[in-house]
N, C-alpha and C. Protein backbone atom coordinates (compact mmCIF):
# COMPACT_ATOMS: atom_id res chain seq x y z
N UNK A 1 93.77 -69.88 126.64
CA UNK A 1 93.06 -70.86 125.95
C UNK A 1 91.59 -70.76 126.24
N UNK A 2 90.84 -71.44 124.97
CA UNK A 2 89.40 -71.23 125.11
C UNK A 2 88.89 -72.30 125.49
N UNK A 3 87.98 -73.06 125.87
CA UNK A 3 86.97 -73.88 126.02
C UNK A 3 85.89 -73.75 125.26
N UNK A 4 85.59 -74.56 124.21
CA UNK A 4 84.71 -74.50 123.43
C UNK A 4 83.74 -75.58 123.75
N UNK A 5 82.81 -75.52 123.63
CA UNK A 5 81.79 -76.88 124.22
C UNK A 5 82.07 -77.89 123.37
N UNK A 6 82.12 -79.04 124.05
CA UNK A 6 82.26 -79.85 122.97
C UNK A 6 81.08 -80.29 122.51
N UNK A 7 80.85 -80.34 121.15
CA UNK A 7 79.67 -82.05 120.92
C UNK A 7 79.88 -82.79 120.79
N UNK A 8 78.39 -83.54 121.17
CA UNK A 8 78.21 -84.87 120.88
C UNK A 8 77.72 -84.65 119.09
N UNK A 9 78.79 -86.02 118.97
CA UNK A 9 77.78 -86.53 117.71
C UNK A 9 77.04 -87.91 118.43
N UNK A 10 75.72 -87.70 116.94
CA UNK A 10 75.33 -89.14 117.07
C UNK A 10 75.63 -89.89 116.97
N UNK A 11 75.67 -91.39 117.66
CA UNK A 11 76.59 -92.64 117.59
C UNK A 11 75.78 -93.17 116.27
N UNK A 12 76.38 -93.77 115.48
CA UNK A 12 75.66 -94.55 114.05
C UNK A 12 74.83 -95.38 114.51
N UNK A 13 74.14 -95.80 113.77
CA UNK A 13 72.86 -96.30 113.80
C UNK A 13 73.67 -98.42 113.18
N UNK A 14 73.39 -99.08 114.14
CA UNK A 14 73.67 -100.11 112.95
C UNK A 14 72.86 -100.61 111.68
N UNK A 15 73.48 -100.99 111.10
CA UNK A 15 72.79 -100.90 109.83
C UNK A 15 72.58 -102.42 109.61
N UNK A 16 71.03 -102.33 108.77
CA UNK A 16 70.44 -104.15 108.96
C UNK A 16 71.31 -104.87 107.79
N UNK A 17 71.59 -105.97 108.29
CA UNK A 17 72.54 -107.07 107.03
C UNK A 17 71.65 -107.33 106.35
N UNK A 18 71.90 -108.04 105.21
CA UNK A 18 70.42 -108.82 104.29
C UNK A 18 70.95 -110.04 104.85
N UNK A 19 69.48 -110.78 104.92
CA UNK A 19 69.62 -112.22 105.25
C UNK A 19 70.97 -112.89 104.18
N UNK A 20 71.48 -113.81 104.59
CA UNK A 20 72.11 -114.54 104.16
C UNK A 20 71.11 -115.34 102.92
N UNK A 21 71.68 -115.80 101.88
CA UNK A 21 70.77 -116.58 100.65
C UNK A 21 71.65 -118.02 100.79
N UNK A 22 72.62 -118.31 101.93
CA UNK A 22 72.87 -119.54 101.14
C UNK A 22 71.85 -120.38 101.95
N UNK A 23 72.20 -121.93 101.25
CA UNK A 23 70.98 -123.22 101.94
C UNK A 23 71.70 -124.01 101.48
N UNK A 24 71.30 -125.18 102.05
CA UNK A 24 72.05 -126.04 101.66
C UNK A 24 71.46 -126.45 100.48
N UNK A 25 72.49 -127.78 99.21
CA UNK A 25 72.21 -128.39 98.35
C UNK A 25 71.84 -129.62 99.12
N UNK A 26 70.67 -129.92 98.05
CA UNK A 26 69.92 -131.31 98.12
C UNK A 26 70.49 -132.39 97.11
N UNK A 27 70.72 -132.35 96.21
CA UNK A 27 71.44 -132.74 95.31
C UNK A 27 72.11 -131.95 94.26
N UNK A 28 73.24 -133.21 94.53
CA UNK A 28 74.52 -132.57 93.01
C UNK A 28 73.22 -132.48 91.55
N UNK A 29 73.83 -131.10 90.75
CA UNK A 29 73.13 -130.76 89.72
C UNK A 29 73.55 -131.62 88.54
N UNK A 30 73.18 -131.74 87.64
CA UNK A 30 73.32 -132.50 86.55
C UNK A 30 74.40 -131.36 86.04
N UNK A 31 75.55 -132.74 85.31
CA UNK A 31 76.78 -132.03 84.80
C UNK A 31 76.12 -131.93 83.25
N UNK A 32 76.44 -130.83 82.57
CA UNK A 32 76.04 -130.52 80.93
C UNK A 32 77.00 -131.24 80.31
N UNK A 33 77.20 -132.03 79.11
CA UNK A 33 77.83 -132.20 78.47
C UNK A 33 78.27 -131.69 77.38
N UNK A 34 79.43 -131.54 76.76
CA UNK A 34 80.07 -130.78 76.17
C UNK A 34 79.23 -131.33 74.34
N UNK A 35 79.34 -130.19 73.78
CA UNK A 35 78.69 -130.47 72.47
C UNK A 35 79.53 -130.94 71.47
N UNK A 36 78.88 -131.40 70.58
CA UNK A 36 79.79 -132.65 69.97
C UNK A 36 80.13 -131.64 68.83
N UNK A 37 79.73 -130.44 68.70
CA UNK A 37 80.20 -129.70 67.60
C UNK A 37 80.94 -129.02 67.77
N UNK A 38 81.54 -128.44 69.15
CA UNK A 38 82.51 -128.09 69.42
C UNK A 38 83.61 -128.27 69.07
N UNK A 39 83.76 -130.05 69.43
CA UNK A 39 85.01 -130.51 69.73
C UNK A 39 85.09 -130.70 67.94
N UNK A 40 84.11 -131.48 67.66
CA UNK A 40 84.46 -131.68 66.36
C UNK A 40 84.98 -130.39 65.04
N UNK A 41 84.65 -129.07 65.52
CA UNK A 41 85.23 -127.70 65.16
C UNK A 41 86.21 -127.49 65.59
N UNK A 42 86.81 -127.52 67.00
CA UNK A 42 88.12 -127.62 67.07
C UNK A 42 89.01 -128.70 66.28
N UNK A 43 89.05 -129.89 66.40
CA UNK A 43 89.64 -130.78 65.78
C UNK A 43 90.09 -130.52 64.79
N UNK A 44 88.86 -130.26 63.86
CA UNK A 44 88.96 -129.77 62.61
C UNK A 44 89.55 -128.62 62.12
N UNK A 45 89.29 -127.56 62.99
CA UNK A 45 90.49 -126.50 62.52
C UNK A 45 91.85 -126.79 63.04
N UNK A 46 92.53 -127.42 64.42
CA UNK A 46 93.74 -128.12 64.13
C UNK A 46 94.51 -129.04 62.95
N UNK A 47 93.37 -129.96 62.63
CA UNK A 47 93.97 -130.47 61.43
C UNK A 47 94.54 -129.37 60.06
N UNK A 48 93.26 -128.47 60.44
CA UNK A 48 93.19 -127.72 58.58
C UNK A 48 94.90 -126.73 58.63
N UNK A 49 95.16 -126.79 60.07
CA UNK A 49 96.26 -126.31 60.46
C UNK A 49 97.31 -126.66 60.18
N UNK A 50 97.38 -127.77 60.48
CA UNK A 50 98.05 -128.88 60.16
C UNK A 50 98.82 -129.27 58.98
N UNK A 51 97.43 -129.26 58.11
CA UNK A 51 97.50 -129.36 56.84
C UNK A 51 98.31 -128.37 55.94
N UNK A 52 97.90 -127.32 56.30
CA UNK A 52 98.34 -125.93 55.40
C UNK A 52 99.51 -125.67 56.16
N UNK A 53 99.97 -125.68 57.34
CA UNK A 53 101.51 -125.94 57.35
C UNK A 53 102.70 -127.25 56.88
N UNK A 54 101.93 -127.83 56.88
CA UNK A 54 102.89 -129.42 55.68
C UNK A 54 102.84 -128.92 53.97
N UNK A 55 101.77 -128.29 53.67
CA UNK A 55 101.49 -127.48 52.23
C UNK A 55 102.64 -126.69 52.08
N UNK A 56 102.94 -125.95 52.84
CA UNK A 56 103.91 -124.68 52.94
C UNK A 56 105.30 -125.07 53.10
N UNK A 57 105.45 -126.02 53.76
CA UNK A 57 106.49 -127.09 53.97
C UNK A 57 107.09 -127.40 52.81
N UNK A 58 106.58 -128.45 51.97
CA UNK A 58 106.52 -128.85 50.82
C UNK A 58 106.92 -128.30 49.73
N UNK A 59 106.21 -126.72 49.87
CA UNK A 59 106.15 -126.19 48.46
C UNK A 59 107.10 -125.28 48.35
N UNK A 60 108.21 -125.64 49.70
CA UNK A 60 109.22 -124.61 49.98
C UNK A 60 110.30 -125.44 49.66
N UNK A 61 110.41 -126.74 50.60
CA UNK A 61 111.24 -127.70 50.04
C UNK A 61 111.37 -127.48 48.28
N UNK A 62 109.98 -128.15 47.82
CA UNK A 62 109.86 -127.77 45.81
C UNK A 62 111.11 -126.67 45.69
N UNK A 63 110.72 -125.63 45.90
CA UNK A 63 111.49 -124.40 45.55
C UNK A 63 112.76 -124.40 45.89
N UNK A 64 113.14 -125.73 46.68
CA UNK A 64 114.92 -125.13 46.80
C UNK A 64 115.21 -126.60 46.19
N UNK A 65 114.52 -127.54 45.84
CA UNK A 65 115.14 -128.15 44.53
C UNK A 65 115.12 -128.14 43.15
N UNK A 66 114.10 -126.94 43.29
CA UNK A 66 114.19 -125.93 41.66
C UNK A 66 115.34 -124.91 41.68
N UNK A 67 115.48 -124.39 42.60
CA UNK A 67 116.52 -123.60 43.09
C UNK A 67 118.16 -124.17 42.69
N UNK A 68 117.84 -125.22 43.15
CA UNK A 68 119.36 -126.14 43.24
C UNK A 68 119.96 -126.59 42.05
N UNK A 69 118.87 -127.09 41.32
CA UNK A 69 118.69 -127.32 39.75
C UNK A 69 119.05 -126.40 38.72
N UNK A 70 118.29 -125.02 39.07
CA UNK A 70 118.56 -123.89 38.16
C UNK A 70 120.14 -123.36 38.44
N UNK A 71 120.47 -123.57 39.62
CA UNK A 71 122.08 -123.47 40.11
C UNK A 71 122.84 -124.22 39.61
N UNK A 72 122.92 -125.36 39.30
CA UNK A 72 123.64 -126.43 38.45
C UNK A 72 123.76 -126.18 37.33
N UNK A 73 122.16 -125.60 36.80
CA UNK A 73 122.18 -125.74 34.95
C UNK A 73 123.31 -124.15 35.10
N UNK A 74 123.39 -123.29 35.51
CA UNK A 74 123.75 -122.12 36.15
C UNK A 74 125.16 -122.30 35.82
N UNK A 75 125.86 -123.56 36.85
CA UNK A 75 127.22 -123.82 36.62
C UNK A 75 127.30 -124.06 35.21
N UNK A 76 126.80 -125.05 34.70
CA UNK A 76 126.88 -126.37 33.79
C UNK A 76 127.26 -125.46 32.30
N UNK A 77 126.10 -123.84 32.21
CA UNK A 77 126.51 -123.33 30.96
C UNK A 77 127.08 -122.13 31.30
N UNK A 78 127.81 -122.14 32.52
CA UNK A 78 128.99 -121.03 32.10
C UNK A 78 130.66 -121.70 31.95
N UNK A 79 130.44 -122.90 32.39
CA UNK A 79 131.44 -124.06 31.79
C UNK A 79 130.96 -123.58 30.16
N UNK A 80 129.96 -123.78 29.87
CA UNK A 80 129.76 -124.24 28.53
C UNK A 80 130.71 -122.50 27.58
N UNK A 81 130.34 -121.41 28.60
CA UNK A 81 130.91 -120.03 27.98
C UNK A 81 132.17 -120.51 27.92
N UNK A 82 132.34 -120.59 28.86
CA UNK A 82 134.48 -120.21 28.91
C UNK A 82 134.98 -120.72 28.09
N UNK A 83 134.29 -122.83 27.59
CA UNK A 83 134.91 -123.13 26.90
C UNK A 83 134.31 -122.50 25.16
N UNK A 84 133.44 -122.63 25.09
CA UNK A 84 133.36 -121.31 23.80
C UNK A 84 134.00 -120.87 23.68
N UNK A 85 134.22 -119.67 24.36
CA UNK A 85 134.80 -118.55 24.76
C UNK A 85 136.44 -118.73 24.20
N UNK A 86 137.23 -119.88 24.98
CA UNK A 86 138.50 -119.98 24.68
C UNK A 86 138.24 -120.86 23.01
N UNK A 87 137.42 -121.41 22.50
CA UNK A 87 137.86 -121.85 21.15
C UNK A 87 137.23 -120.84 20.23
N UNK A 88 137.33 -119.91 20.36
CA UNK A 88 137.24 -118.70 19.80
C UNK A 88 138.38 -117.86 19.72
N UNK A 89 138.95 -117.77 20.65
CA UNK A 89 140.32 -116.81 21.44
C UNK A 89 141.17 -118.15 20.17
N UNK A 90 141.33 -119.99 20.62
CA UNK A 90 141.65 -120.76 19.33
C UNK A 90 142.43 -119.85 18.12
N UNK A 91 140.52 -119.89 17.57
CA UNK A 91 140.60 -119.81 16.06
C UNK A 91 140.89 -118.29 15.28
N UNK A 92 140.95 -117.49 16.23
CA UNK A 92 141.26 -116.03 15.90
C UNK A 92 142.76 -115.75 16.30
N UNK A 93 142.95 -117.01 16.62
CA UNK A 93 144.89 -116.33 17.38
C UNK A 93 145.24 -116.18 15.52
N UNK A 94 146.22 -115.65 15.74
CA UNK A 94 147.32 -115.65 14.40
C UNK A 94 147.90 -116.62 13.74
N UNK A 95 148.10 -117.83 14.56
CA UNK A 95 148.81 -118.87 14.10
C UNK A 95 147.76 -119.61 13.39
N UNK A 96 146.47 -119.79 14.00
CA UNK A 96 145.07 -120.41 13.65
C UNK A 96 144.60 -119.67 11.75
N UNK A 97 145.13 -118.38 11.78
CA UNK A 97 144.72 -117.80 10.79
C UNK A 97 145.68 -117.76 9.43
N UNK A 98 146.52 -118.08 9.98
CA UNK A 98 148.05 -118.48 9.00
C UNK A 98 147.86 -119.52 8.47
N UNK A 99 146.97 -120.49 9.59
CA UNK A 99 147.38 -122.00 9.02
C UNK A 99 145.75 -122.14 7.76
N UNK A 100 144.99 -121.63 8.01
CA UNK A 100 143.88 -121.27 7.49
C UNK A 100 143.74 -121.03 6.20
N UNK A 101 144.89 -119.34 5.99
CA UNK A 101 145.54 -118.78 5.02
C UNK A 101 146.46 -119.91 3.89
N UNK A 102 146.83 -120.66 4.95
CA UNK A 102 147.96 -121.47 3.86
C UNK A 102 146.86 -122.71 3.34
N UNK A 103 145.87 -123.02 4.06
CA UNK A 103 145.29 -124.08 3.89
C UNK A 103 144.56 -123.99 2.27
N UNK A 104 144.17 -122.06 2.00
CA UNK A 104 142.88 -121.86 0.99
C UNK A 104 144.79 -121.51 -0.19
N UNK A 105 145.54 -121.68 0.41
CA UNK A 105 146.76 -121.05 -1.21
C UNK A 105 147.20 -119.98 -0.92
N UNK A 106 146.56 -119.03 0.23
CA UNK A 106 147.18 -117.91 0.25
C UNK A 106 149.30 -118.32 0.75
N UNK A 107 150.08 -116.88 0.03
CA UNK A 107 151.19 -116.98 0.20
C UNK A 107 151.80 -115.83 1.41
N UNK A 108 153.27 -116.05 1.96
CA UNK A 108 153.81 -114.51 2.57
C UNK A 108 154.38 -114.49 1.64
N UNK A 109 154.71 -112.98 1.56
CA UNK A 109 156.01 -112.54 0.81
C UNK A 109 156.71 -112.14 1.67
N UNK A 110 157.89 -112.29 1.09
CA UNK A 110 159.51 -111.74 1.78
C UNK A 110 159.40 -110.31 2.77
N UNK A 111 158.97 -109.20 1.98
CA UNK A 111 158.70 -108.05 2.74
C UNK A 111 157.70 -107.30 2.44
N UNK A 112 157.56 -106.31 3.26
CA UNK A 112 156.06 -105.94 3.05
C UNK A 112 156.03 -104.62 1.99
N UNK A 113 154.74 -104.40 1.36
CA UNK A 113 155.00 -103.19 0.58
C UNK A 113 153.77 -102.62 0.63
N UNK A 114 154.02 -100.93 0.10
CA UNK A 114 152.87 -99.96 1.09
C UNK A 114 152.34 -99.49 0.02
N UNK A 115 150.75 -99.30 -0.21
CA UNK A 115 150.50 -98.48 -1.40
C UNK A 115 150.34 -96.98 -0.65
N UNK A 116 151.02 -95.80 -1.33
CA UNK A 116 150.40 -95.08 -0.89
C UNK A 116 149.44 -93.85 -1.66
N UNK A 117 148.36 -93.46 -0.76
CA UNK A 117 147.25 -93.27 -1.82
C UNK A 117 147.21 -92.39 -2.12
N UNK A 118 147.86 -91.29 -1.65
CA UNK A 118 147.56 -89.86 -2.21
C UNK A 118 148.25 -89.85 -3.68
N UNK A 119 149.27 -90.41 -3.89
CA UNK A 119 150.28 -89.94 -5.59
C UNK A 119 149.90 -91.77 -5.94
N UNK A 120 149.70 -92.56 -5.65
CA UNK A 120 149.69 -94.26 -6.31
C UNK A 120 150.95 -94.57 -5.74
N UNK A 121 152.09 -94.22 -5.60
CA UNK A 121 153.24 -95.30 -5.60
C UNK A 121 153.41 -96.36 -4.61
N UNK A 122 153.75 -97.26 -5.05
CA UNK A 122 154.58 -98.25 -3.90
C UNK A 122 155.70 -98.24 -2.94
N UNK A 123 155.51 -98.25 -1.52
CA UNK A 123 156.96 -98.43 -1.38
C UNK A 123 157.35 -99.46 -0.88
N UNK A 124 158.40 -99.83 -0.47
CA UNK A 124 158.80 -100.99 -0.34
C UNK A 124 159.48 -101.56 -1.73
N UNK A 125 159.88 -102.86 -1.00
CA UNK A 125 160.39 -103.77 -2.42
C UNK A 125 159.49 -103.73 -3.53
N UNK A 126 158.15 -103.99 -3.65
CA UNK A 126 157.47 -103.98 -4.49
C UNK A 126 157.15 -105.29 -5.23
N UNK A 127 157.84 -106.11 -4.97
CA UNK A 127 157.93 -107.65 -5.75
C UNK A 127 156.74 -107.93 -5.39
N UNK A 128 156.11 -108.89 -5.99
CA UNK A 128 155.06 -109.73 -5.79
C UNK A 128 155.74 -110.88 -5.38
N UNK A 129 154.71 -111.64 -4.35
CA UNK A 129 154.95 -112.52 -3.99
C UNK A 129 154.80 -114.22 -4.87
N UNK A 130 155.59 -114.90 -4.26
CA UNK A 130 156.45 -116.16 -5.20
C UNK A 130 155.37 -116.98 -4.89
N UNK A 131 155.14 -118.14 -5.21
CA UNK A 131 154.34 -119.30 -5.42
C UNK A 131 154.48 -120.26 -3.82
N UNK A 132 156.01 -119.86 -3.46
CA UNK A 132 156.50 -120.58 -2.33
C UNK A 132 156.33 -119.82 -1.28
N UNK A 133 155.88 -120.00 0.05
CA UNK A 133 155.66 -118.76 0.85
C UNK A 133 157.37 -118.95 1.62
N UNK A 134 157.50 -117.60 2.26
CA UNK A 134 158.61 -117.51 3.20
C UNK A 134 158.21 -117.89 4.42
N UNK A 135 156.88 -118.16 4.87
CA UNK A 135 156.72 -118.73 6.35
C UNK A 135 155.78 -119.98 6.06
N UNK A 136 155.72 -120.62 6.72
CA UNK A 136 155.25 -122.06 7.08
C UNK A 136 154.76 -122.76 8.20
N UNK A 137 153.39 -122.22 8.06
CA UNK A 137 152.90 -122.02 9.25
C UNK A 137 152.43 -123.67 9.64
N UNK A 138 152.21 -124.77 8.75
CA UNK A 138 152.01 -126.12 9.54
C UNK A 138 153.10 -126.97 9.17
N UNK A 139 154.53 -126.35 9.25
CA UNK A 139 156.17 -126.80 8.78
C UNK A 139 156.40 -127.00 10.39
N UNK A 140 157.58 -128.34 10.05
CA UNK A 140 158.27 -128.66 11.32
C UNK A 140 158.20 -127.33 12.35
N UNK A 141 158.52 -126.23 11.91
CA UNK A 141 159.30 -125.46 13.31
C UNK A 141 157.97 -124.82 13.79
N UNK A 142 156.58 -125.14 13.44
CA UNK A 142 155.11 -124.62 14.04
C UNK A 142 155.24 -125.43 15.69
N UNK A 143 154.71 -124.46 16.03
CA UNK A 143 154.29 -124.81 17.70
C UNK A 143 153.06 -125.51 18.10
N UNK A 144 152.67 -126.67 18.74
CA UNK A 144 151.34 -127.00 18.82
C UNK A 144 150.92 -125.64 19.56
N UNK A 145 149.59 -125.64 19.51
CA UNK A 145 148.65 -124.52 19.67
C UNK A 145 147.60 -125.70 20.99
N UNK A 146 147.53 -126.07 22.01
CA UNK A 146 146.57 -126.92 22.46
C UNK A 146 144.72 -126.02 21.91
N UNK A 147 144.68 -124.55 21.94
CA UNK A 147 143.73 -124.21 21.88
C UNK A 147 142.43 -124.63 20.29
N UNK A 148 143.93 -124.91 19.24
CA UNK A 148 143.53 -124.88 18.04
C UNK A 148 142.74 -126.02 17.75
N UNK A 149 143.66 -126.97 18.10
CA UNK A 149 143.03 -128.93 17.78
C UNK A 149 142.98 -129.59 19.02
N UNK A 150 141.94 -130.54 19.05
CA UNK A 150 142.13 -131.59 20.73
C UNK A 150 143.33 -132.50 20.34
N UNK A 151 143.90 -133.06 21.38
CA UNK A 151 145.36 -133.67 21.53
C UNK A 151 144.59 -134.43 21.24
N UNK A 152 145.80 -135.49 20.25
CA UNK A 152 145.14 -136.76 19.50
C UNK A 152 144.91 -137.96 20.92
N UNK A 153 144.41 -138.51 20.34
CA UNK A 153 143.78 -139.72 21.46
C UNK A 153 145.57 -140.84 21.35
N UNK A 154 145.29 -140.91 22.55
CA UNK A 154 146.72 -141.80 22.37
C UNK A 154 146.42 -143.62 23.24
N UNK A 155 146.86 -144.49 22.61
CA UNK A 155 146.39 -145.68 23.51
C UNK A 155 147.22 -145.86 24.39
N UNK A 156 146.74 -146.65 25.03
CA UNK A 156 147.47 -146.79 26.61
C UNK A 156 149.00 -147.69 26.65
N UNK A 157 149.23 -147.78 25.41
CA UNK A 157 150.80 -148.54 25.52
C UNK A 157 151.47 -147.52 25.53
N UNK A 158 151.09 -146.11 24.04
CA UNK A 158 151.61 -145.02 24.60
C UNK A 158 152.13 -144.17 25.66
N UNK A 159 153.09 -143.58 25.79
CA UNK A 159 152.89 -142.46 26.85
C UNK A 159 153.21 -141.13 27.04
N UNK A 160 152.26 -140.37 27.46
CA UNK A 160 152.63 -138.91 26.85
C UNK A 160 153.69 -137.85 27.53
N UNK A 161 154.56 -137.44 26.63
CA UNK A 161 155.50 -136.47 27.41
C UNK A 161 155.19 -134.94 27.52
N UNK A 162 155.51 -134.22 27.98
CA UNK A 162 155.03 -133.23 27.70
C UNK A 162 155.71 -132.39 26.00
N UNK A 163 157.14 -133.19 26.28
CA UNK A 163 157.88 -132.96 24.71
C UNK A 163 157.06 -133.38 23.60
N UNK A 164 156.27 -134.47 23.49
CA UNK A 164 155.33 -134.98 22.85
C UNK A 164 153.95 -133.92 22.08
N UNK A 165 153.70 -133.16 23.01
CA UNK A 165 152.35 -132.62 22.88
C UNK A 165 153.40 -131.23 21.96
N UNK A 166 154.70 -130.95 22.15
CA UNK A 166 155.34 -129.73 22.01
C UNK A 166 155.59 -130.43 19.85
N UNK A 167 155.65 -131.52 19.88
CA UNK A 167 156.14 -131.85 18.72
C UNK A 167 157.89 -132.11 18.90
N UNK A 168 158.77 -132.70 19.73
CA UNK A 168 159.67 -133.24 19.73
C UNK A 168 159.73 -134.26 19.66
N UNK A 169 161.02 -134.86 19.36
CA UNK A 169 161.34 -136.50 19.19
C UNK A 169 160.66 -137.20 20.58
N UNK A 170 160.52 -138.53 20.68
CA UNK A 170 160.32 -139.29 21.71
C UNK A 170 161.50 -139.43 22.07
N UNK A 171 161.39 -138.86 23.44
CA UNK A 171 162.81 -138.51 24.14
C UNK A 171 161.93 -139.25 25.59
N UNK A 172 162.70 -140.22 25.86
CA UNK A 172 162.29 -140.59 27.39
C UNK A 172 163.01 -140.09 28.55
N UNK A 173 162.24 -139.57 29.48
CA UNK A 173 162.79 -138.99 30.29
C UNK A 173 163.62 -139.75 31.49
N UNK A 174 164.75 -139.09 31.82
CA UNK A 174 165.83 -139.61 32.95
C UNK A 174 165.43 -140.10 34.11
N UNK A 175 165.10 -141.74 34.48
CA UNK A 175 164.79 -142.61 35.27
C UNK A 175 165.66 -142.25 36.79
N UNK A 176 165.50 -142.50 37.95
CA UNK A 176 165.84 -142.46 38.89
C UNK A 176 166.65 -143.82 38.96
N UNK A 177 167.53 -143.69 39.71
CA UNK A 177 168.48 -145.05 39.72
C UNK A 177 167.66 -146.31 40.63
N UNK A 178 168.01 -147.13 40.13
CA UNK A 178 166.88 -148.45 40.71
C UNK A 178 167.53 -148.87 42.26
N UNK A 179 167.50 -149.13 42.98
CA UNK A 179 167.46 -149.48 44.74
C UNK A 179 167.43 -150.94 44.80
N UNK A 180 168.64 -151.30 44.69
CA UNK A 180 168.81 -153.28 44.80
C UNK A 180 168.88 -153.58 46.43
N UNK A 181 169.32 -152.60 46.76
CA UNK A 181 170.26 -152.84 48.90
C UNK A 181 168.89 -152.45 49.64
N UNK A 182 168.29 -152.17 49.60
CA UNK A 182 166.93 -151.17 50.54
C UNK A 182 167.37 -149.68 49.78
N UNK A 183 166.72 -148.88 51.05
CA UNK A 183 166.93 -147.38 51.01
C UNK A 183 168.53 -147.01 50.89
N UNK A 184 168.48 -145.86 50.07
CA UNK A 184 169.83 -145.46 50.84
C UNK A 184 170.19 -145.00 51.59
N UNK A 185 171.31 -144.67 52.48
CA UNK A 185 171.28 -144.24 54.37
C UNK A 185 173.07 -143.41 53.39
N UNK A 186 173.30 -142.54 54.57
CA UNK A 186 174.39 -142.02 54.23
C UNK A 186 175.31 -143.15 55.30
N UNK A 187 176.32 -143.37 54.72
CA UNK A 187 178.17 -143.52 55.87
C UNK A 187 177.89 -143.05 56.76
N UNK A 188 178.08 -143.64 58.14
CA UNK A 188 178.64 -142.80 59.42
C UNK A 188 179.59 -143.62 59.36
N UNK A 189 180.73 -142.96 60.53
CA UNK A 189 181.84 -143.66 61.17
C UNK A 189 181.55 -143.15 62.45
């Protein structure tokens, strides 16, 4: 091993503080008061805040009772289709067009007959039809149609059967037996 000399370093130097700056207070400083335009700018943009969110509020509410409205009228005329709709399906059924047919004079005939066009002839029976038709379309054995006509108005002494609306006799229907004792209970022994 070597021995190397040691050095010295120089010890630091202390270094000067700056005086201290505090001192004491002599008197409390006057407090500033707050400017009146401040507050009155804040205020005021809270309100305008305020405001334009109750606006938005409002005009949203509006819109879902226009909404609600246009949904109703929405329901109200597709009720109004269907029933169209079915007094149409009515007046185009066959029976609707028979009774129509018989109403302007038109007749049926017995059977049907075919022109055919390439040579003229007829086939079929060929008869012309009679003055009297073979079907009878508003004769006893016609079916009410509910789609064709509204069920007549009936007063309240009336009462409606369903045989009624069909075009059968007034047939009253089979009453349940009347209960003089209470309930009835079965026999035990």
């Amino acid at each position: 091993m070597s021995l190397q000399p040691a050095r010295v370093q120089p010890a630091p130097t202390p270094r000067s503080t700056p005086p201290r700056r505090l001192r004491p207070v002599a008197a409390p400083s006057p407090k500033r008061r707050p400017k009146l335009a401040y507050a009155a700018l804040a205020v005021g943009g809270a309100l305008a805040i305020g405001i334009a969110q109750m606006g938005v509020s409002f005009a949203t509410t509006q819109d879902a009772f226009v909404l609600a409205q246009l949904s109703s009228q929405q329901h109200d005329l597709g009720l109004e289709k269907q029933a169209l709709h079915e007094t149409i399906v009515g007046l185009s059924s066959p029976q609707s067009l028979a009774a129509k047919a018989d109403s302007l004079g038109l007749v049926v005939a017995g059977s049907a007959s075919y022109l055919r066009l390439s040579d003229g002839t007829v086939l079929g029976a060929g008869d012309g039809a009679d003055w009297a038709s073979t079907v009878n379309p508003n004769g006893a054995t016609s079916v009410g149609n509910a789609l064709l006509a509204p069920p007549p108005k009936k007063t309240p002494e009336q009462t409606s059967t369903p045989a009624d609306d069909l075009g059968a006799t007034d047939a009253q229907p089979a009453l349940p037996p009347t209960v003089t004792d209470g309930l009835p209970s079965p026999t035990t022994r």
